[in-house]
PDB file of N, CA and C in Angstrom:
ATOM      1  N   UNK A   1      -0.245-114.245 147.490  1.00  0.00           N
ATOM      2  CA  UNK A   1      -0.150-114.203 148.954  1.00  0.00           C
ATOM      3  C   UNK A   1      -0.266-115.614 149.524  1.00  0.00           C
ATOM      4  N   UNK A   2      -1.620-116.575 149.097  1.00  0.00           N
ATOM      5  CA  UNK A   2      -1.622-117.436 149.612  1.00  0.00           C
ATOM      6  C   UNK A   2      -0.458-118.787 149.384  1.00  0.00           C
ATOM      7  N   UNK A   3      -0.007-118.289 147.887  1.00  0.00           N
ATOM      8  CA  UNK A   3       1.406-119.331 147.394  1.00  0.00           C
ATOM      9  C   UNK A   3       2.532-119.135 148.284  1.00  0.00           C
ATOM     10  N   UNK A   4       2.618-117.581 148.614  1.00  0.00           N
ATOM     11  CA  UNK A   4       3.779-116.857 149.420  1.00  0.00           C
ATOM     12  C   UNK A   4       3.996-117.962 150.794  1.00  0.00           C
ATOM     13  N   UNK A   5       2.685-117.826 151.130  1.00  0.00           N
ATOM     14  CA  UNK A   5       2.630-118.812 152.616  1.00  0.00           C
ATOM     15  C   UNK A   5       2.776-120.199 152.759  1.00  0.00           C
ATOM     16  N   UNK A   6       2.245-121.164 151.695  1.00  0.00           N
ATOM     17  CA  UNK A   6       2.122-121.940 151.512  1.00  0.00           C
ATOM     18  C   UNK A   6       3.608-122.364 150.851  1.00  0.00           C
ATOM     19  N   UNK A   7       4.385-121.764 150.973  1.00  0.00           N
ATOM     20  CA  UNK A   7       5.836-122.045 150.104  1.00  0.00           C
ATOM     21  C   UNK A   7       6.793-121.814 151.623  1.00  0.00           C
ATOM     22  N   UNK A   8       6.620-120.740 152.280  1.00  0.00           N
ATOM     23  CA  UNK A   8       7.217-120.393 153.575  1.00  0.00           C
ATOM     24  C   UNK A   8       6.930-121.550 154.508  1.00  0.00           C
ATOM     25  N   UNK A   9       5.928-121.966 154.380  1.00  0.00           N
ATOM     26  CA  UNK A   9       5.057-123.033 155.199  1.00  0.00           C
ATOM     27  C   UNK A   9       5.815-124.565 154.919  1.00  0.00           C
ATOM     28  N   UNK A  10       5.982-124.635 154.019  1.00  0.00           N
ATOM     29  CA  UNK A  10       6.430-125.792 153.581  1.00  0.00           C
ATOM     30  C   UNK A  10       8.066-125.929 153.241  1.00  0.00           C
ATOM     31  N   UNK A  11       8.601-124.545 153.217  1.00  0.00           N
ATOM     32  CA  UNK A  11       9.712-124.634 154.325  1.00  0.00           C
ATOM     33  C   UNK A  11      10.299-124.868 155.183  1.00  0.00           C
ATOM     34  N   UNK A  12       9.112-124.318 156.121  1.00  0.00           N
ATOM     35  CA  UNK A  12       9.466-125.024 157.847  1.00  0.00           C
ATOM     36  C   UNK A  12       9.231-126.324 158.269  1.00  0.00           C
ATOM     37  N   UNK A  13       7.877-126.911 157.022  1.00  0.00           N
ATOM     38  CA  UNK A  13       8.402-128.251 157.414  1.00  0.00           C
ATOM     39  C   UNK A  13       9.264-128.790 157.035  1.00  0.00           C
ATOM     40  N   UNK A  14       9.857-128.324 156.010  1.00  0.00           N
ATOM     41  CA  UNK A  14      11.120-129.795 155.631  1.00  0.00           C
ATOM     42  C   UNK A  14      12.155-129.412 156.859  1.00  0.00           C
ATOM     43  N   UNK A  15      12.242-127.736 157.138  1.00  0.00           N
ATOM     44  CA  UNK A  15      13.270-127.799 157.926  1.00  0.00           C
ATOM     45  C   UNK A  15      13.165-128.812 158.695  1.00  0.00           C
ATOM     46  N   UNK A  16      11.718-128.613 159.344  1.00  0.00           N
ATOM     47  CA  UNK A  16      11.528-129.502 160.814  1.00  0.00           C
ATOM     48  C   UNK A  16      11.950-130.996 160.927  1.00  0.00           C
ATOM     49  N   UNK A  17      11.489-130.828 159.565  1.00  0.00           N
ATOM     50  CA  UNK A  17      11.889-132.585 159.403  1.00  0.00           C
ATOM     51  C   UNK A  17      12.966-133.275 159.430  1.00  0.00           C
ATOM     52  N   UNK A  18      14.205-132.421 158.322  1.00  0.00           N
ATOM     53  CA  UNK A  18      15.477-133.029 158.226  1.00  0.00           C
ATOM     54  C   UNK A  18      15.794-132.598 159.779  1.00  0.00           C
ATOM     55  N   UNK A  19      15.611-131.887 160.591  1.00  0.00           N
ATOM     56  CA  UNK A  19      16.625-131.514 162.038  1.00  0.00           C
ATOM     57  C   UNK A  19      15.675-132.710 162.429  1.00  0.00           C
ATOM     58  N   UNK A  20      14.819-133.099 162.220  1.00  0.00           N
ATOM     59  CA  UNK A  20      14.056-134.183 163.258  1.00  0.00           C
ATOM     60  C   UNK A  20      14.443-135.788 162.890  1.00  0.00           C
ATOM     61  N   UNK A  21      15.105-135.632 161.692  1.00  0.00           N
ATOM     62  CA  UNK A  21      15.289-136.475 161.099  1.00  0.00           C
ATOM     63  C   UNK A  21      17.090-136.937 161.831  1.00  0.00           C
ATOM     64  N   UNK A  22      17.355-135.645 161.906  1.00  0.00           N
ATOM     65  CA  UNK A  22      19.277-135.502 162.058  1.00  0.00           C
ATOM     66  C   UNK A  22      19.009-135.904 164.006  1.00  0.00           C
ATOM     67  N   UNK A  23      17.834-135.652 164.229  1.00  0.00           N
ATOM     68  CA  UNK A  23      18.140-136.347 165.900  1.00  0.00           C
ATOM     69  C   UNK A  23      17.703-137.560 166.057  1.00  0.00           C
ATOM     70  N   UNK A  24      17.007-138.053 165.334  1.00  0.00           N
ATOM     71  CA  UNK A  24      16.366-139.308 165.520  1.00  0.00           C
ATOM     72  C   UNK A  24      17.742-140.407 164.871  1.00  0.00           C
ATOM     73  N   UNK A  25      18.292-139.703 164.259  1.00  0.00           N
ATOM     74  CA  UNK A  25      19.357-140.547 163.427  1.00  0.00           C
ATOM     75  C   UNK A  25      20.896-140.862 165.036  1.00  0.00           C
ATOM     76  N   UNK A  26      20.667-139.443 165.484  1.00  0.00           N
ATOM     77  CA  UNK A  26      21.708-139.956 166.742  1.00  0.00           C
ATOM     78  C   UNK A  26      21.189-140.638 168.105  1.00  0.00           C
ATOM     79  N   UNK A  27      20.074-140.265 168.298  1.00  0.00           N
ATOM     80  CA  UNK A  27      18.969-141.081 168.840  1.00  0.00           C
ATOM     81  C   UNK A  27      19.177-142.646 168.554  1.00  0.00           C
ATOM     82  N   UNK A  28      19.064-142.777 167.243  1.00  0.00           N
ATOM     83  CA  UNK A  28      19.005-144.391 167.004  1.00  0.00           C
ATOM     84  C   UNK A  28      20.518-144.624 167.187  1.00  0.00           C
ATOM     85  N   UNK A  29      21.377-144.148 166.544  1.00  0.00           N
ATOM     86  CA  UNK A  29      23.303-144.666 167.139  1.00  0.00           C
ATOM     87  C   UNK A  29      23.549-144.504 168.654  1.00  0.00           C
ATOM     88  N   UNK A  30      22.769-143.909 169.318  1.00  0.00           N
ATOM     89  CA  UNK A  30      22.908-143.688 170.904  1.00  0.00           C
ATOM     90  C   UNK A  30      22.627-145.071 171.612  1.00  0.00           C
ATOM     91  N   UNK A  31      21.294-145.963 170.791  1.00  0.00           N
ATOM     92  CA  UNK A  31      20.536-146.756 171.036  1.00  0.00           C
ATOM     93  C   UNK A  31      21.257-147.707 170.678  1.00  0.00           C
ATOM     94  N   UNK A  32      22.005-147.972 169.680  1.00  0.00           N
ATOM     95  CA  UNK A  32      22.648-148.985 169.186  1.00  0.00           C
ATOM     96  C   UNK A  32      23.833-149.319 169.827  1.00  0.00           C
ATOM     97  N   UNK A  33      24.262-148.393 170.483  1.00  0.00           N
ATOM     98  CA  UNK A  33      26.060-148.356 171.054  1.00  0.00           C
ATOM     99  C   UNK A  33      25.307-148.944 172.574  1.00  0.00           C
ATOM    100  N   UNK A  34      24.132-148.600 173.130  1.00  0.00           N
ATOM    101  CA  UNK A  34      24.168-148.974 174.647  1.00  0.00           C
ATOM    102  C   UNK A  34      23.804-150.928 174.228  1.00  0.00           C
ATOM    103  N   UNK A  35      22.890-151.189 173.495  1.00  0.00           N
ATOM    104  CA  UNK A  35      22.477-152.243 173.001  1.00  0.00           C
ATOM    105  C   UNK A  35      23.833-152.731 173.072  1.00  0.00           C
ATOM    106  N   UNK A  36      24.506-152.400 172.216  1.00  0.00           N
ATOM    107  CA  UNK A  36      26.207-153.102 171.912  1.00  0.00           C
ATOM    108  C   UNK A  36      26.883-153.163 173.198  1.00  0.00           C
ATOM    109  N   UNK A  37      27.031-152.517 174.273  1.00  0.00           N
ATOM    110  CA  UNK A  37      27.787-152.379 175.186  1.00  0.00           C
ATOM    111  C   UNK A  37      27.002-153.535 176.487  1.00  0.00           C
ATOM    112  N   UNK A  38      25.575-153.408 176.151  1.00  0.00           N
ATOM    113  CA  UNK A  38      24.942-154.143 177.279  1.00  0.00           C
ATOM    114  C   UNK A  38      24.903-155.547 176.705  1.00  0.00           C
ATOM    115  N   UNK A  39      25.171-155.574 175.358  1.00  0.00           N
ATOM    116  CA  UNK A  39      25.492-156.922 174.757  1.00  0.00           C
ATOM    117  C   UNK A  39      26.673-157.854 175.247  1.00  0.00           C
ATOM    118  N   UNK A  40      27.447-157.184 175.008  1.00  0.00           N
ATOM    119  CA  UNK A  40      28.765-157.319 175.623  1.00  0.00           C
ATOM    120  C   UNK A  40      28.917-157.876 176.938  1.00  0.00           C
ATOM    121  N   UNK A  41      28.538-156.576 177.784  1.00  0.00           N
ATOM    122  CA  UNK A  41      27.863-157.003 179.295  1.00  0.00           C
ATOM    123  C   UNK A  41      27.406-158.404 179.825  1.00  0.00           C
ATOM    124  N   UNK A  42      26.522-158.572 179.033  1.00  0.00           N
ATOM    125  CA  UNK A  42      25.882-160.021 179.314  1.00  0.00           C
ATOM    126  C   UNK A  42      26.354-161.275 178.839  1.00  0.00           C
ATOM    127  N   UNK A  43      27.628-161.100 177.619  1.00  0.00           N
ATOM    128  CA  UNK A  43      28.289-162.174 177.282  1.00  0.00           C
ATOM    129  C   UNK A  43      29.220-162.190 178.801  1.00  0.00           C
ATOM    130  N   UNK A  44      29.891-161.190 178.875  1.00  0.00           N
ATOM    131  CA  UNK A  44      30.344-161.290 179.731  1.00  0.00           C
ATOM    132  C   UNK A  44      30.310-162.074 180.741  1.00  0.00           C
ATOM    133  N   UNK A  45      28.795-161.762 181.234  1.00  0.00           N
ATOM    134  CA  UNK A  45      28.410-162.175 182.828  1.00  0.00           C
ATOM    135  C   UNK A  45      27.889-163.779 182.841  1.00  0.00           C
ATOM    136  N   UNK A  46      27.526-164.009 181.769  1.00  0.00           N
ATOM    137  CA  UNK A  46      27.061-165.423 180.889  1.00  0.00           C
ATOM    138  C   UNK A  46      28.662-166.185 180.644  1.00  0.00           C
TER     139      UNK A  46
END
């Protein structure tokens, strides 16, 4: 019983993790493209 849970349990974290993992990953390319664009920006205005 207690393996049962402890196996279910540790399921949900990896789930949690890789989906937390899969937003933080577009999170960071979201971050990188405005960086790039405001980069740009300021050569620009420079």
């Amino acid at each position: 019983m207690f393996t049962q849970n402890g196996l279910y349990f540790n399921k949900g974290l990896s789930c949690q993790t890789s989906t937390m993992r899969s937003k933080s990953l577009q999170l960071t390319k979201i971050i990188v493209i405005k960086i790039i664009i405001i980069g740009k920006e300021n050569t620009k205005a420079a």
